[in-house]
C-alpha atoms as a PDB file:
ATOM      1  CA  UNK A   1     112.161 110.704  77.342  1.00  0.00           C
ATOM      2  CA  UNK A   2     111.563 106.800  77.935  1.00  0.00           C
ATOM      3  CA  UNK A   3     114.112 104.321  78.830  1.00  0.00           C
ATOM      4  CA  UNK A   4     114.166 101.493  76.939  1.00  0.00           C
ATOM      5  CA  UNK A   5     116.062  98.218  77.654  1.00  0.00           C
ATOM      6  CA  UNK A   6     117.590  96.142  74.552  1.00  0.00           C
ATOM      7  CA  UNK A   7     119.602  93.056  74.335  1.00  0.00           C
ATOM      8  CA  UNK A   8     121.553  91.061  71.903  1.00  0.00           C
ATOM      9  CA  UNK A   9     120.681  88.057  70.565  1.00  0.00           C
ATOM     10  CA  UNK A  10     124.360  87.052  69.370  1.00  0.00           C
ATOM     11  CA  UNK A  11     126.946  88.209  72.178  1.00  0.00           C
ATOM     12  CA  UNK A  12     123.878  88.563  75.379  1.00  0.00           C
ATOM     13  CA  UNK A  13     124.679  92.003  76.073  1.00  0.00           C
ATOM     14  CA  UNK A  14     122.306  94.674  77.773  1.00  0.00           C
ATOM     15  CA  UNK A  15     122.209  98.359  77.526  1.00  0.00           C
ATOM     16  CA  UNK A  16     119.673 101.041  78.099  1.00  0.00           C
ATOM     17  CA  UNK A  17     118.950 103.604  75.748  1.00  0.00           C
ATOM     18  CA  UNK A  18     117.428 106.710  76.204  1.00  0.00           C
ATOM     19  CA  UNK A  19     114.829 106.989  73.199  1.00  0.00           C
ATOM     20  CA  UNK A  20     111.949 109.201  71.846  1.00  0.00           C
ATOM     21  CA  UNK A  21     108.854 107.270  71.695  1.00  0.00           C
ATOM     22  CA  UNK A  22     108.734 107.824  67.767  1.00  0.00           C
ATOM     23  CA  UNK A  23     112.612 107.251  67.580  1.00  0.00           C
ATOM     24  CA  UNK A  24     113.113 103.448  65.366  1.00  0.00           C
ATOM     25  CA  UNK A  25     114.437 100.599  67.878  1.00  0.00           C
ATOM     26  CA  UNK A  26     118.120  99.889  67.805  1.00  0.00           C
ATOM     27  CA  UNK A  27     118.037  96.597  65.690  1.00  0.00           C
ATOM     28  CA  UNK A  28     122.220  96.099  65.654  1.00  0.00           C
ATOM     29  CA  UNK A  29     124.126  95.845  69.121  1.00  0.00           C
ATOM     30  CA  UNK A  30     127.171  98.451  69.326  1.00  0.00           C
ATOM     31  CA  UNK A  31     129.496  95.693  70.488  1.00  0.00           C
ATOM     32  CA  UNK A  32     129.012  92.613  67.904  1.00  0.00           C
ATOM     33  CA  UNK A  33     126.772  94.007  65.125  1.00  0.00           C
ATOM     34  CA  UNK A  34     124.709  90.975  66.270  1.00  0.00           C
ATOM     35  CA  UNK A  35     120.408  91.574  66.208  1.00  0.00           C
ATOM     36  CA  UNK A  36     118.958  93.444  68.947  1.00  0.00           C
ATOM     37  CA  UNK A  37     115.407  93.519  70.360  1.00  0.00           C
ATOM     38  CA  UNK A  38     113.335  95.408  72.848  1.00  0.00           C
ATOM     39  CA  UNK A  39     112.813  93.980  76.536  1.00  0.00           C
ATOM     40  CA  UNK A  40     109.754  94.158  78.325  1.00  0.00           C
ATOM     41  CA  UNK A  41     110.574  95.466  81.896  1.00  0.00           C
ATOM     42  CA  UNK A  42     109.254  96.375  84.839  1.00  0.00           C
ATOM     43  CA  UNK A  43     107.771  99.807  85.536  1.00  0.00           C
ATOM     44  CA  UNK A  44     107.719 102.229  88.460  1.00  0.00           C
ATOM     45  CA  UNK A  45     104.412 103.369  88.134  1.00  0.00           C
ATOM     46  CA  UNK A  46     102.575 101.470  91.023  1.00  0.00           C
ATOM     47  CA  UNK A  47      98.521 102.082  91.899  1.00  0.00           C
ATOM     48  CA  UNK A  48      98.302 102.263  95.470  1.00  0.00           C
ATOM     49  CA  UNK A  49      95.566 103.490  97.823  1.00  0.00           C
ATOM     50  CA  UNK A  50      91.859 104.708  97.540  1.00  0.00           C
ATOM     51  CA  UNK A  51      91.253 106.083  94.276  1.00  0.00           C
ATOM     52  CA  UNK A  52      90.912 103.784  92.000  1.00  0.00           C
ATOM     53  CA  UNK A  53      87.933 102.030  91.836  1.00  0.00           C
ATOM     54  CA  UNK A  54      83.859 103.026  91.618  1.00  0.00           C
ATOM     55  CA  UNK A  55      83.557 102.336  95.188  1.00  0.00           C
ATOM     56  CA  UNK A  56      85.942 104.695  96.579  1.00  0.00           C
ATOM     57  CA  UNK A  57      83.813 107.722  95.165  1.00  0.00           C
ATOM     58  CA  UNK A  58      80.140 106.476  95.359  1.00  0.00           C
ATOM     59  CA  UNK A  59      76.816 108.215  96.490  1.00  0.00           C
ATOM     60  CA  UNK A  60      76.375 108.530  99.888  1.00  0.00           C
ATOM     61  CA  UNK A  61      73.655 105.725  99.474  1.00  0.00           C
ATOM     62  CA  UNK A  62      76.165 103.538  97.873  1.00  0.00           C
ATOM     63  CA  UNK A  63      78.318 104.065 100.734  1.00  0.00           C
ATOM     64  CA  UNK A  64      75.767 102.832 102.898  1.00  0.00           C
ATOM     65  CA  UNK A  65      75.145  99.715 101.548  1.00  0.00           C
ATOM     66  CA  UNK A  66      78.580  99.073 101.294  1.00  0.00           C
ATOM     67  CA  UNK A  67      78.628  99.761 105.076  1.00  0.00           C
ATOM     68  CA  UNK A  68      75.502  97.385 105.169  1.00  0.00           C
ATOM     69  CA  UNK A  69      78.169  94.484 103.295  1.00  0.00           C
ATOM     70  CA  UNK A  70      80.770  95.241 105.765  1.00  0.00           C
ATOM     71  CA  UNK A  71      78.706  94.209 108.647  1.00  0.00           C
ATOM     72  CA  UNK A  72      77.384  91.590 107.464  1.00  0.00           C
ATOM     73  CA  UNK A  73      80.515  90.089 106.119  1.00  0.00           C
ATOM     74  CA  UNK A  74      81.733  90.226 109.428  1.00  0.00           C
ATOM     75  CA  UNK A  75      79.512  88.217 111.087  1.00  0.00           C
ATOM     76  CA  UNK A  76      79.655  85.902 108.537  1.00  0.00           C
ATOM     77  CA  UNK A  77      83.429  85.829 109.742  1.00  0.00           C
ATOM     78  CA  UNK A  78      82.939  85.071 113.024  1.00  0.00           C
ATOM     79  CA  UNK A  79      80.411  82.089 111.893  1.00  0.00           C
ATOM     80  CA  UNK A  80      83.522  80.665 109.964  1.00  0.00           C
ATOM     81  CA  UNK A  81      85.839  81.309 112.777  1.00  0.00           C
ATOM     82  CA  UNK A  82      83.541  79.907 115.909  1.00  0.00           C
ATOM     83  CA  UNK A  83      82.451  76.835 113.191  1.00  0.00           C
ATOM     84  CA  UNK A  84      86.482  76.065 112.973  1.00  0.00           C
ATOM     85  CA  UNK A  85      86.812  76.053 117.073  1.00  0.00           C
ATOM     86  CA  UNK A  86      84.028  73.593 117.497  1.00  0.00           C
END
């Protein structure tokens, strides 16, 4: 079940509540009977690594020309980089 974070309007409080996802949000706080509403937080879900984009599963042609980008990128790079020692 999800963790949901809440605070108080009136006294500032937090607390986290363990809730079903159809369960109705806690709209008084425990300690005050003051409003409460839902915070947004953070999640631990994080994308990371190949995977995740077109790219990382194309054709074997598309590969290529993204091999083909690579290169020329580079010396494109070391244009830049011998332009800024002159």
């Amino acid at each position: 079940m999800p963790l949901y974070e809440y605070e108080c309007l009136d006294c500032g409080k937090q607390r986290e509540v363990i809730q079903k996802f159809d369960d109705e949000p806690l709209s008084r706080c425990p300690d005050c009977g003051g409003h409460m509403h839902k915070l947004i937080s953070h999640t631990s879900f994080v994308l990371k690594g190949t995977g995740w984009y077109v790219t990382d599963y194309a054709s074997p042609e598309r590969k290529k020309a993204k091999e083909a980008d690579g290169k020329s990128d580079s010396k494109i790079e070391s244009k830049v980089k011998a332009a800024a020692k002159s």
